[in-house]
N, C-alpha and C. Protein backbone atom coordinates (compact mmCIF):
# COMPACT_ATOMS: atom_id res chain seq x y z
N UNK A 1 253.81 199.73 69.75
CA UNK A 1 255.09 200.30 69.41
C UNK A 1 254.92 201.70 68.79
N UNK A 2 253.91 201.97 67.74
CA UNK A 2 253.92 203.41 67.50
C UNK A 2 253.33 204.36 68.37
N UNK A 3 252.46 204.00 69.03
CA UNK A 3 252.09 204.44 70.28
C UNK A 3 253.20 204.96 71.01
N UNK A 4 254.17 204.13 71.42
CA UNK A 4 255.13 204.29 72.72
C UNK A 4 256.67 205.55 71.49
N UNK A 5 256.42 205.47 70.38
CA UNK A 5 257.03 206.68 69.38
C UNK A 5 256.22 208.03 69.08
N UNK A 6 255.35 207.98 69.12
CA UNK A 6 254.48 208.67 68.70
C UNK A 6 254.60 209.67 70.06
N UNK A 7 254.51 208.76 71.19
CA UNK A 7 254.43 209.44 72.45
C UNK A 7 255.90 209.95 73.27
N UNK A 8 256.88 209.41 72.84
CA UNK A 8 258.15 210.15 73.48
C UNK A 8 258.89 210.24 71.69
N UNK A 9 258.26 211.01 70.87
CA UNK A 9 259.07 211.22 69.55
C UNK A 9 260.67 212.10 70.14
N UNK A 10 259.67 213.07 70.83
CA UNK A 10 261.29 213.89 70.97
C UNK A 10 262.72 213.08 71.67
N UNK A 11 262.39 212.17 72.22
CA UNK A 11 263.10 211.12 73.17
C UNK A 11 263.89 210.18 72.30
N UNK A 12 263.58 209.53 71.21
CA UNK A 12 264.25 208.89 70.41
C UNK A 12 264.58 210.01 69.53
N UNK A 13 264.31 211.31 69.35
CA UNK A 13 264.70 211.77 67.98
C UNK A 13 266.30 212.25 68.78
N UNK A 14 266.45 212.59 70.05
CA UNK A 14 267.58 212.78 71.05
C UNK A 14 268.73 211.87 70.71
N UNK A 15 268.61 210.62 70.92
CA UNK A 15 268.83 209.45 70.52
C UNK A 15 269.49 209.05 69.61
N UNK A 16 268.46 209.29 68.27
CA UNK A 16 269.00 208.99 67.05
C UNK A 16 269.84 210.38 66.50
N UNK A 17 270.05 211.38 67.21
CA UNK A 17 270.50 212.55 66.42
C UNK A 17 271.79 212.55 67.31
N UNK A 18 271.99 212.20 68.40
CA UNK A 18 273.40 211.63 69.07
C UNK A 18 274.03 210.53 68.27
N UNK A 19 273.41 209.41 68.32
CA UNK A 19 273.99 208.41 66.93
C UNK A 19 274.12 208.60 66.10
N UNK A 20 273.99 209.14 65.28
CA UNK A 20 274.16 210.12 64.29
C UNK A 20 275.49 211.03 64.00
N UNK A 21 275.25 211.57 65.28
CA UNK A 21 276.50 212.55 65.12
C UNK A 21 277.42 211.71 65.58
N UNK A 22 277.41 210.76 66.62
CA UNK A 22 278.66 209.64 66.81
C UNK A 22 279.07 208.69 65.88
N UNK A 23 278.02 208.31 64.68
CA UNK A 23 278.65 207.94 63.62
C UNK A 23 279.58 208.32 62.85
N UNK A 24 279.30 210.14 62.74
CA UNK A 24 280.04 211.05 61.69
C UNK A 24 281.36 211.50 62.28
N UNK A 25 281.27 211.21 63.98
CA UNK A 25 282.65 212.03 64.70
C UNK A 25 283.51 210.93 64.07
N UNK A 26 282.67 209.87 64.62
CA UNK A 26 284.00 208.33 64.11
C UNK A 26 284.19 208.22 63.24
N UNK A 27 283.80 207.98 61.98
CA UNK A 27 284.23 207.93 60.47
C UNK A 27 285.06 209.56 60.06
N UNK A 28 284.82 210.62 60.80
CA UNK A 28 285.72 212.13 60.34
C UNK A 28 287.27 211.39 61.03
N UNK A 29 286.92 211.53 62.13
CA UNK A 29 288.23 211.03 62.84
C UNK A 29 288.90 209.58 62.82
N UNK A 30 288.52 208.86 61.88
CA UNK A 30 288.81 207.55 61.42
C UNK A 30 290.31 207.06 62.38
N UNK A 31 291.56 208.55 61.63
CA UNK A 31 292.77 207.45 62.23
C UNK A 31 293.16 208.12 63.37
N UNK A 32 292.60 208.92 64.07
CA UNK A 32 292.93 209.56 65.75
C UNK A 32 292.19 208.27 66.41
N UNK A 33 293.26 207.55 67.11
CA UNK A 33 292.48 206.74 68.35
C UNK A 33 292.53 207.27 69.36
N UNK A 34 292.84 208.47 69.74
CA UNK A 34 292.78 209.09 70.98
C UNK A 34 291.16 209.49 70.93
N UNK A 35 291.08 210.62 70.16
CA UNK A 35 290.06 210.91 69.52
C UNK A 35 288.94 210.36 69.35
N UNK A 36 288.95 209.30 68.50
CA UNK A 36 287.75 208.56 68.80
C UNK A 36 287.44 207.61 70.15
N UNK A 37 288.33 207.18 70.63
CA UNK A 37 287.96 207.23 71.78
C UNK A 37 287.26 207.47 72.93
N UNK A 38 287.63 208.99 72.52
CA UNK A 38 286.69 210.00 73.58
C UNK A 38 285.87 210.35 73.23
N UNK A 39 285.34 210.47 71.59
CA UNK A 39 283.75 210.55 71.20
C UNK A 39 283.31 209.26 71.72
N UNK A 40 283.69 207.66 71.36
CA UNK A 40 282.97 206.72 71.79
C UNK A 40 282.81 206.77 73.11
N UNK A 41 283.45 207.33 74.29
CA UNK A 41 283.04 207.45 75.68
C UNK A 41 282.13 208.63 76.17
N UNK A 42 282.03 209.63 75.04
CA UNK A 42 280.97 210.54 75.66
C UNK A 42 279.70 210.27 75.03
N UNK A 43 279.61 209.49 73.85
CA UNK A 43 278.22 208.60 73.39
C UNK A 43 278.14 207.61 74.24
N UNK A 44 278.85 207.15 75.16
CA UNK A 44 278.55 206.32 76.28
C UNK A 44 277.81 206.99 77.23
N UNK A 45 278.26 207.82 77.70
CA UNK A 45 278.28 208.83 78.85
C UNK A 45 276.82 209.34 78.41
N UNK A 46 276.34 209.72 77.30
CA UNK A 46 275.61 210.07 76.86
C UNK A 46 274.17 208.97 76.52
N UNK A 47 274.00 208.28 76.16
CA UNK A 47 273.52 207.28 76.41
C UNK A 47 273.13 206.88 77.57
N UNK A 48 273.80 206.48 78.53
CA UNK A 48 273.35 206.46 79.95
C UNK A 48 272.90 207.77 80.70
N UNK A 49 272.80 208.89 80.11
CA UNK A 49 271.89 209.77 80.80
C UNK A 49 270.61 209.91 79.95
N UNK A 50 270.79 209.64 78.72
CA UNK A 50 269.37 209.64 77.93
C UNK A 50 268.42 209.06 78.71
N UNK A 51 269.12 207.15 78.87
CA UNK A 51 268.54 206.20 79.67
C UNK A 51 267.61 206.34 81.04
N UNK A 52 268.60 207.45 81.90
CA UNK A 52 268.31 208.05 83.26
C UNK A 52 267.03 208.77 82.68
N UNK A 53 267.18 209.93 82.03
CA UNK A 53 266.44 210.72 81.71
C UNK A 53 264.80 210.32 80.99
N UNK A 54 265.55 209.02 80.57
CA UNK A 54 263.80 208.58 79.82
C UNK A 54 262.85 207.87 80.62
N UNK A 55 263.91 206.89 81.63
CA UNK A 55 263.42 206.77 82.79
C UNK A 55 262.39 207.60 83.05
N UNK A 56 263.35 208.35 83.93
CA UNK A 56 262.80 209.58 85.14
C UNK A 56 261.34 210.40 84.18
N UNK A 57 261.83 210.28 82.78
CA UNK A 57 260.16 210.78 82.15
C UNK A 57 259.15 210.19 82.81
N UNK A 58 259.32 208.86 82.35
CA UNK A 58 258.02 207.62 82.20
C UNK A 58 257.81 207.22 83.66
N UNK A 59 258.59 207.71 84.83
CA UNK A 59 258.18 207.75 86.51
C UNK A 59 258.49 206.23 86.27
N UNK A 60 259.42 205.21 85.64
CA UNK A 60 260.23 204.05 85.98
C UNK A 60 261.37 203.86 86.12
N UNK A 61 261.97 204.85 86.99
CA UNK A 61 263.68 205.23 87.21
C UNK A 61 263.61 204.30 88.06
N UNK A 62 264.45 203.22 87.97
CA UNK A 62 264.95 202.06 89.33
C UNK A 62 266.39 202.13 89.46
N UNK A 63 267.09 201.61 90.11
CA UNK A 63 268.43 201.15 90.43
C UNK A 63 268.76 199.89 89.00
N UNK A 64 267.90 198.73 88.94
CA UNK A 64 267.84 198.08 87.96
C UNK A 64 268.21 198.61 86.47
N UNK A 65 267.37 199.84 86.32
CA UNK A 65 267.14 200.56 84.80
C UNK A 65 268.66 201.00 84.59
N UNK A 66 268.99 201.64 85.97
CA UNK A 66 270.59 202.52 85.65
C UNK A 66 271.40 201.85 85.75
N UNK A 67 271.65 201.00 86.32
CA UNK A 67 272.67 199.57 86.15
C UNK A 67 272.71 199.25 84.55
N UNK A 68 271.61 198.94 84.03
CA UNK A 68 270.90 197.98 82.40
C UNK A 68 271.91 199.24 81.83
N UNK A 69 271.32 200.00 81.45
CA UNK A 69 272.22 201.46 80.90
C UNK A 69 273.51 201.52 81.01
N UNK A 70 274.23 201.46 82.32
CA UNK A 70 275.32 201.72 82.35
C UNK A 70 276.20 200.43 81.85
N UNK A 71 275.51 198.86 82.02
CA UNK A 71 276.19 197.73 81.51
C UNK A 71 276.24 197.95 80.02
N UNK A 72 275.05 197.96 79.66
CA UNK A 72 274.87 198.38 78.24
C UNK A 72 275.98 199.01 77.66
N UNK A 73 276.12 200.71 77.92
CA UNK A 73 276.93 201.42 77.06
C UNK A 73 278.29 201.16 77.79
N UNK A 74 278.73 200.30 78.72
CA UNK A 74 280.03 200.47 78.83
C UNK A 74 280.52 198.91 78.15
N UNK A 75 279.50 198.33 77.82
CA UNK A 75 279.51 196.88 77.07
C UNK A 75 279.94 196.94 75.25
N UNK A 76 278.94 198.05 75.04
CA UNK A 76 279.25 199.03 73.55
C UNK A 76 280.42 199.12 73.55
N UNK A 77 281.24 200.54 74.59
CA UNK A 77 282.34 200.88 74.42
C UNK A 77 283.22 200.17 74.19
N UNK A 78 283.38 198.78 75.08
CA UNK A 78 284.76 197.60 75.42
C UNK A 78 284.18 197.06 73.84
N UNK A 79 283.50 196.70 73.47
CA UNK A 79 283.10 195.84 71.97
C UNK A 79 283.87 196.91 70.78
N UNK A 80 283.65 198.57 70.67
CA UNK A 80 284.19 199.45 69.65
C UNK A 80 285.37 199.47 69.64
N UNK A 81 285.84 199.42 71.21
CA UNK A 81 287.28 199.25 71.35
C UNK A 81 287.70 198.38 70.59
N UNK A 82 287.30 196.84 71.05
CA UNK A 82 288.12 195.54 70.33
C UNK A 82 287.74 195.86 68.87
N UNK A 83 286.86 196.13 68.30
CA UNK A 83 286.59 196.17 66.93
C UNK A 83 287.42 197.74 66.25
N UNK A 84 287.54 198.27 66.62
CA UNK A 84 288.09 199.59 65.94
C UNK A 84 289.37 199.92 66.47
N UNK A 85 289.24 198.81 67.33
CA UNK A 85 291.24 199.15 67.98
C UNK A 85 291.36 200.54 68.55
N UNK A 86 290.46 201.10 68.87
CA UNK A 86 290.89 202.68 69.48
C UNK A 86 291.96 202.94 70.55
């Protein structure tokens, strides 16, 4: 595991500095549900190209991987929705 950090640091630091800032858009914009909304769908959007992209690093881009990604963050989104009512 530190191996596989050590070796794509810049890749999670991408990552965690998008989550990050999608934490702070959502808690600034607390009572815009339009608004947050559309930050939670471009941290989607965003997310699934990280995914693509970390792939396509590590030469294991499949059809499988981008499917996993795209279920994933559009699985996130429908869950923030029901939980934050956006």
């Amino acid at each position: 595991m530190k191996k596989e950090l050590r070796k794509h640091l810049f890749d999670y630091l991408i990552l965690i500095s998008a989550g990050s800032l999608f934490l702070i858009l959502l808690k600034v914009n607390q009572g815009n549900r339009t608004y947050s909304f559309i930050v939670a769908l471009v941290f989607c959007m965003l997310y699934i190209l990280w995914g693509i992209y970390h792939h396509f690093k590590l030469g294991s881009l499949y059809l499988k991987n981008v499917v996993e990604y795209i279920l994933i963050g559009f699985t996130f989104l429908y869950l923030l929705k029901i939980i934050l009512v956006i």
